[in-house]
N, C-alpha and C. Protein backbone atom coordinates (compact mmCIF):
# COMPACT_ATOMS: atom_id res chain seq x y z
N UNK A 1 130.58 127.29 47.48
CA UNK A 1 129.85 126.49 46.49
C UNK A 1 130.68 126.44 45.21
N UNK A 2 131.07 125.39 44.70
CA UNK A 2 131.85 124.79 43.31
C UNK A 2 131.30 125.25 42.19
N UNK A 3 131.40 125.81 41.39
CA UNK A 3 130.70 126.35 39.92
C UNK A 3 129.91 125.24 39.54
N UNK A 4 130.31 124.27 39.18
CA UNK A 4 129.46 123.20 38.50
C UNK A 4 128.19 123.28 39.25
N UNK A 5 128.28 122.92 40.83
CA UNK A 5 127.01 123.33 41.64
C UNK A 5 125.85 124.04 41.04
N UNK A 6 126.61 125.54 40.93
CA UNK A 6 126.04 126.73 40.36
C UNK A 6 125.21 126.34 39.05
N UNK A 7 126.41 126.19 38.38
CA UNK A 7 125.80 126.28 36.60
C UNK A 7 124.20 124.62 36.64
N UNK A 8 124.26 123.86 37.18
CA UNK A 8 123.35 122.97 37.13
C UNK A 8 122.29 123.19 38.14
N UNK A 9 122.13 124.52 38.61
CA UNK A 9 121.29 125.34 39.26
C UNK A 9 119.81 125.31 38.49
N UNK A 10 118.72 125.07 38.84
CA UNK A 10 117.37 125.49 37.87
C UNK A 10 117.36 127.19 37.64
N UNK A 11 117.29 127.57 36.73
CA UNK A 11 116.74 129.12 36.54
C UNK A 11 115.88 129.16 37.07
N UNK A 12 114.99 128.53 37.18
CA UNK A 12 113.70 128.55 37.54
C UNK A 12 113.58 128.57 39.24
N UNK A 13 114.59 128.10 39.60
CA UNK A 13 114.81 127.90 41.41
C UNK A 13 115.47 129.47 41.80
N UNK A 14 116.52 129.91 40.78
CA UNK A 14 116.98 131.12 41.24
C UNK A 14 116.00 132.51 41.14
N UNK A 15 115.15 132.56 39.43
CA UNK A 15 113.96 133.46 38.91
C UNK A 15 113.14 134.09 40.15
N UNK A 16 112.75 133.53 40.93
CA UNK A 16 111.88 133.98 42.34
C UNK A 16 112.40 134.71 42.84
N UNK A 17 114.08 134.34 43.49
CA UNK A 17 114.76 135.33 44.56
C UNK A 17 114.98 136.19 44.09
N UNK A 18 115.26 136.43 42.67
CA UNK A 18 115.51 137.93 41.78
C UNK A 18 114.13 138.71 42.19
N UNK A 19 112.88 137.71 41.85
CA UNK A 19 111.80 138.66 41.70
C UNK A 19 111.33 139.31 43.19
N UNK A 20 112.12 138.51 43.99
CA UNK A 20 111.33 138.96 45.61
C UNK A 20 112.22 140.16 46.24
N UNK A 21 113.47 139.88 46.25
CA UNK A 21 114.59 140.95 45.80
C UNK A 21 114.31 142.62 45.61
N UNK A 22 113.41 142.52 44.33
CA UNK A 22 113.35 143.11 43.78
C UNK A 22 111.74 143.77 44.08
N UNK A 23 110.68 143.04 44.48
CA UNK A 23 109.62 143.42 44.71
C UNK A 23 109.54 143.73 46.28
N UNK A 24 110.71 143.41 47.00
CA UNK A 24 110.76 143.83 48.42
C UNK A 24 110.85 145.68 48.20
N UNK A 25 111.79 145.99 47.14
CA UNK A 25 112.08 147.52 47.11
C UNK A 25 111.40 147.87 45.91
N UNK A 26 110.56 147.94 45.96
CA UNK A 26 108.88 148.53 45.21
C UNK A 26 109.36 148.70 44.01
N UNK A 27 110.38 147.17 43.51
CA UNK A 27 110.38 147.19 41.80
C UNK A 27 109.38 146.44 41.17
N UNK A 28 108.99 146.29 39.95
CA UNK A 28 108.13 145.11 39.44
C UNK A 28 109.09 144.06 38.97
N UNK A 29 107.95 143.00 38.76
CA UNK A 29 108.28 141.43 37.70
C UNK A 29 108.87 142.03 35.99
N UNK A 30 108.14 142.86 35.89
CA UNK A 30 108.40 143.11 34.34
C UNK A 30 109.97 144.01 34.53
N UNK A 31 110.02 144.61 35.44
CA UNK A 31 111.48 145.48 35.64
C UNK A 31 112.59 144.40 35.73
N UNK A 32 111.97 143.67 36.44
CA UNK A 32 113.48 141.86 36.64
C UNK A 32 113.10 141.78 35.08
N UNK A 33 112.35 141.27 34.78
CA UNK A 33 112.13 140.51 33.05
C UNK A 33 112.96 141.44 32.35
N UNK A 34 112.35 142.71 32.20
CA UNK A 34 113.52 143.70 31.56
C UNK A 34 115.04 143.69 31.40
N UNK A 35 115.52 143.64 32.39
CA UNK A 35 116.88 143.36 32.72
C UNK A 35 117.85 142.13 32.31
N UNK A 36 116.91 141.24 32.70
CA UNK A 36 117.29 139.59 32.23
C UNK A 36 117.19 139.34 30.64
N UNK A 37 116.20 140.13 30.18
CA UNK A 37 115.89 140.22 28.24
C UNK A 37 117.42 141.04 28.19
N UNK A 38 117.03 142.38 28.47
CA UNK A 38 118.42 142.72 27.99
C UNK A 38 119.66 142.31 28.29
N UNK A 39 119.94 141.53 29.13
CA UNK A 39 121.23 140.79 29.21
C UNK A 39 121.34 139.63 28.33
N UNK A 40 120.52 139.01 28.17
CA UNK A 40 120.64 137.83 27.39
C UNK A 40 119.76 137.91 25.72
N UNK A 41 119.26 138.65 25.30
CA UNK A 41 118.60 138.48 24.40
C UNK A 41 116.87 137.75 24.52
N UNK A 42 116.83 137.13 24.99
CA UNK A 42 115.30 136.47 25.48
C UNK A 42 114.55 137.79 25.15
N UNK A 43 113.55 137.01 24.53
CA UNK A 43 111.73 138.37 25.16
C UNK A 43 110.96 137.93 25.90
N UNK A 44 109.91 138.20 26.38
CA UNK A 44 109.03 138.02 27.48
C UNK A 44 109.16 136.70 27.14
N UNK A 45 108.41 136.29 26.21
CA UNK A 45 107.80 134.77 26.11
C UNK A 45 108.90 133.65 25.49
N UNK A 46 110.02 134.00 25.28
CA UNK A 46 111.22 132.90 25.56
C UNK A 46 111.69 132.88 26.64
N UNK A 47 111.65 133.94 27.56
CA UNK A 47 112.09 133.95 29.01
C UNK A 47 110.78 132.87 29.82
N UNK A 48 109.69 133.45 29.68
CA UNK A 48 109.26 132.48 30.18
C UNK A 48 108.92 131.25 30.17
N UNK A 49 109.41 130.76 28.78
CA UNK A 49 109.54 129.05 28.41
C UNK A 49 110.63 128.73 28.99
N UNK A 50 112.48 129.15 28.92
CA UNK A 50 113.14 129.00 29.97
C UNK A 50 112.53 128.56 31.57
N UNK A 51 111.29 129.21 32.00
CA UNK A 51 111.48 129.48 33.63
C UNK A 51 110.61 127.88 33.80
N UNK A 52 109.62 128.16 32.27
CA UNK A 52 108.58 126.99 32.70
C UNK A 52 109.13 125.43 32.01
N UNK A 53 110.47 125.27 32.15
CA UNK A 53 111.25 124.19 31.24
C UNK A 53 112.03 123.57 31.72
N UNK A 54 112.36 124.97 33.47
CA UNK A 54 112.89 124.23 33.89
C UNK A 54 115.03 123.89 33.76
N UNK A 55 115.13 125.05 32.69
CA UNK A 55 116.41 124.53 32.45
C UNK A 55 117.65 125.03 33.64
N UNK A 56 118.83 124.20 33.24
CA UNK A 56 119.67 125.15 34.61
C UNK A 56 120.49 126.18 34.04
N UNK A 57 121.17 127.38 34.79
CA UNK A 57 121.42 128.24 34.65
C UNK A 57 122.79 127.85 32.74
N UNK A 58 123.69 126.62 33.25
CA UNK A 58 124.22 126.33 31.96
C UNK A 58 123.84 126.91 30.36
N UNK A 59 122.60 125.33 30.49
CA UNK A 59 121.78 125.90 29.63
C UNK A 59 121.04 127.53 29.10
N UNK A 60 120.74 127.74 30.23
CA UNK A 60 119.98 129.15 30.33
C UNK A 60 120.79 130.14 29.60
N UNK A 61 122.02 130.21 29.62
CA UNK A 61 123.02 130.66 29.25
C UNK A 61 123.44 130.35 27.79
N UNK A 62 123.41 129.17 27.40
CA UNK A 62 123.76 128.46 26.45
C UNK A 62 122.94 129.00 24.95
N UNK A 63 121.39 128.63 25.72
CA UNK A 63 120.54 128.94 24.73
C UNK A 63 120.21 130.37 24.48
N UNK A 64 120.94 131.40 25.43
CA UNK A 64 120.24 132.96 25.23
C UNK A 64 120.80 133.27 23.99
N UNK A 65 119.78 134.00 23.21
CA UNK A 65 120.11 134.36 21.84
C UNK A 65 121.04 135.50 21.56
N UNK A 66 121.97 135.96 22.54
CA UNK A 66 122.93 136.99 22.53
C UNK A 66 123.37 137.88 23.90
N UNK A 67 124.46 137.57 24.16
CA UNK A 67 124.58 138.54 25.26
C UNK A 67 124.74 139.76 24.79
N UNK A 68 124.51 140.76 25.54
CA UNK A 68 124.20 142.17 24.98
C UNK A 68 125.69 142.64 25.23
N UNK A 69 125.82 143.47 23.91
CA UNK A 69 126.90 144.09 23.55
C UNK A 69 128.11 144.84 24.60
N UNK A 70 126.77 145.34 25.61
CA UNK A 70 127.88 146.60 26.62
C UNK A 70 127.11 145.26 28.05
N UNK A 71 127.35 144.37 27.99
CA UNK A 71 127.35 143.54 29.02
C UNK A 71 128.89 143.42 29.87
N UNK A 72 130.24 144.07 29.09
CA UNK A 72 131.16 143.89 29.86
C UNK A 72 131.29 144.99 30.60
N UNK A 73 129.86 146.40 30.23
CA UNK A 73 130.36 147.42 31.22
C UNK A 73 129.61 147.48 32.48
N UNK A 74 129.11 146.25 33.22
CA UNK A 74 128.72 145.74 33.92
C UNK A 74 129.64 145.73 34.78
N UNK A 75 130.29 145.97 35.68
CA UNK A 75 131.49 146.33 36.68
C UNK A 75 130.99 146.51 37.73
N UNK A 76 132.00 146.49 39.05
CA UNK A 76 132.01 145.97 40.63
C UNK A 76 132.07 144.93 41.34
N UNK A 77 131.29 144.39 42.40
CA UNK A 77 131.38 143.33 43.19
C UNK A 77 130.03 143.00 43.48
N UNK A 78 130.54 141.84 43.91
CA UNK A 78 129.11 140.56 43.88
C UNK A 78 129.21 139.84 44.72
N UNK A 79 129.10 139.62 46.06
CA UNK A 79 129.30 138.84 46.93
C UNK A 79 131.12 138.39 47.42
N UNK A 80 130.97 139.68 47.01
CA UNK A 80 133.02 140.23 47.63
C UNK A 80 134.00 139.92 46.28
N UNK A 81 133.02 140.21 45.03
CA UNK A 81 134.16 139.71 44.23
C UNK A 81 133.70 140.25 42.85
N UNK A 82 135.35 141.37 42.38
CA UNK A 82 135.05 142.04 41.14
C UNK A 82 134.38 140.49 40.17
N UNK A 83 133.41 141.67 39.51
CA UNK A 83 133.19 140.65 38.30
C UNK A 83 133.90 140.76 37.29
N UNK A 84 134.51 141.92 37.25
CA UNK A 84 135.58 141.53 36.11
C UNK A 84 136.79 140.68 36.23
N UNK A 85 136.86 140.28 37.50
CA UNK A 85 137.99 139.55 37.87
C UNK A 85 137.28 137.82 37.57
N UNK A 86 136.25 137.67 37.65
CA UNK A 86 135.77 136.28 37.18
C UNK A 86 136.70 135.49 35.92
N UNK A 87 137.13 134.32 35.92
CA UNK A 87 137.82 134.45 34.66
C UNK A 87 136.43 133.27 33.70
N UNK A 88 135.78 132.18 34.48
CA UNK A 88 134.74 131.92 33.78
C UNK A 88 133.47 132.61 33.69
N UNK A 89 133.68 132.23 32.05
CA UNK A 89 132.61 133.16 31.42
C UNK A 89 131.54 132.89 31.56
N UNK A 90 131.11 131.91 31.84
CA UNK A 90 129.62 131.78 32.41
C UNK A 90 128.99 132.40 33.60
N UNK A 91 130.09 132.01 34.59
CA UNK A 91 130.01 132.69 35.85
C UNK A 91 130.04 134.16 36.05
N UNK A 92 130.86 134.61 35.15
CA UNK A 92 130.78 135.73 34.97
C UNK A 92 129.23 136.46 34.48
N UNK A 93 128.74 135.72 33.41
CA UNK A 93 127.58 136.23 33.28
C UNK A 93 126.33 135.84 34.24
N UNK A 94 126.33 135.21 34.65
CA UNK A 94 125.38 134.54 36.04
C UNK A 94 125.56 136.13 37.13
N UNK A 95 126.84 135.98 37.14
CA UNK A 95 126.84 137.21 38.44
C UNK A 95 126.84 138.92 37.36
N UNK A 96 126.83 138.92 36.19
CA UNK A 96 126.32 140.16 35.52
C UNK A 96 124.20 140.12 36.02
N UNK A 97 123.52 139.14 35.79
CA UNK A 97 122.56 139.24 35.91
C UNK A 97 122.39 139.40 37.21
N UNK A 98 122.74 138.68 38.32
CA UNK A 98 122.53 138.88 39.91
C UNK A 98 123.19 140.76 40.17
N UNK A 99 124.19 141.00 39.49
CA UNK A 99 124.64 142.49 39.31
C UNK A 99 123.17 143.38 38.99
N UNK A 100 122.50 143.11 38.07
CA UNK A 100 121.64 143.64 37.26
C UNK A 100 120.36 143.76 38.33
N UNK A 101 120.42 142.84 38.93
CA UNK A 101 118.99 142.49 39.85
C UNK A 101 119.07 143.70 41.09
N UNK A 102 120.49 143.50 41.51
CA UNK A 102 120.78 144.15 42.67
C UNK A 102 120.75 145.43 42.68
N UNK A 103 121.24 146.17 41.28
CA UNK A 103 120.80 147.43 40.61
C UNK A 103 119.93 148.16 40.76
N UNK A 104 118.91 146.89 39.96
CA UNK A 104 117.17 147.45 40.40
C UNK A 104 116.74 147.58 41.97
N UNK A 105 117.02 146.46 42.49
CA UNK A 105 116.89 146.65 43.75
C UNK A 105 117.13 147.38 44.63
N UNK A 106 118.50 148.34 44.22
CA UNK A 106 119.02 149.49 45.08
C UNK A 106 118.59 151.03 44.64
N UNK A 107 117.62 150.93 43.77
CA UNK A 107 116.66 151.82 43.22
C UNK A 107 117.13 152.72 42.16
N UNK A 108 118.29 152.07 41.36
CA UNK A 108 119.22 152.69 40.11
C UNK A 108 118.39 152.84 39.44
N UNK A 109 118.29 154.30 38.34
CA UNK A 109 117.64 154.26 37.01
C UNK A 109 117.48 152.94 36.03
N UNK A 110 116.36 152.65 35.75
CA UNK A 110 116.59 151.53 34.75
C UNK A 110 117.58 152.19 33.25
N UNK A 111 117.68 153.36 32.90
CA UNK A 111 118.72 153.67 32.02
C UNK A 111 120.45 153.47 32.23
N UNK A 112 120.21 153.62 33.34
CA UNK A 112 121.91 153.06 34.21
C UNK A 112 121.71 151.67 34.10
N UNK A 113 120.92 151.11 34.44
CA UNK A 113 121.04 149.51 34.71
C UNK A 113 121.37 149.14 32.92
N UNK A 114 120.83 149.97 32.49
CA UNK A 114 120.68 149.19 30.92
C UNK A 114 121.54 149.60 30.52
N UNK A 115 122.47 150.55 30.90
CA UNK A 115 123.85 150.79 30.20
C UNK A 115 123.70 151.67 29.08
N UNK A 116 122.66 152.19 28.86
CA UNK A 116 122.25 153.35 27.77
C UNK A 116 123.29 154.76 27.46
């Protein structure tokens, strides 16, 4: 799949598979929300105007009010591929959050996930 593909993706089409992901291995909705705030800056209720708006991941990206500081110590692989080796930065952060999801999902401390 071509990046452009990707980036004109709905958030809102991808938001579910994070949450099912994640609620398959007895995490919650608010534990995904957690993760996604702290990566991007969003709080509950700008995250969820994003989901209910409809925008695509671009945007989603565009408009987050800050990527978080220790977001580059986000490290490993993502579907066979360092993320630090990403050289676009968008993409790069798309697969920091799918990083983040997968985290929770594999039953990591949320203090590890958050980089604390």
């Amino acid at each position: 799949m071509d990046n452009a593909r990707v980036f004109k993706m709905p958030f809102a089409s991808v938001y579910p598979h994070y949450l099912t992901k994640a609620l398959k291995k007895g995490r919650t909705a608010s534990e995904v929300d957690e993760v996604i705030c702290w990566l991007t800056g969003y709080t509950a209720r700008t995250l969820a105007k994003q989901i209910e708006q409809k925008v695509d991941l671009a945007t989603f990206f565009q408009q987050a009010p800050a990527l978080h500081a220790n977001a580059n110590k986000i490290t490993g692989t993502i579907c066979g591929v360092r993320i630090e080796a990403i050289d676009d930065p968008l993409m790069q952060k798309i697969r920091y959050m799918d990083k983040l999801v997968d985290e929770l999902a594999k039953g990591r401390l949320m203090a590890k996930i958050l980089r604390a």
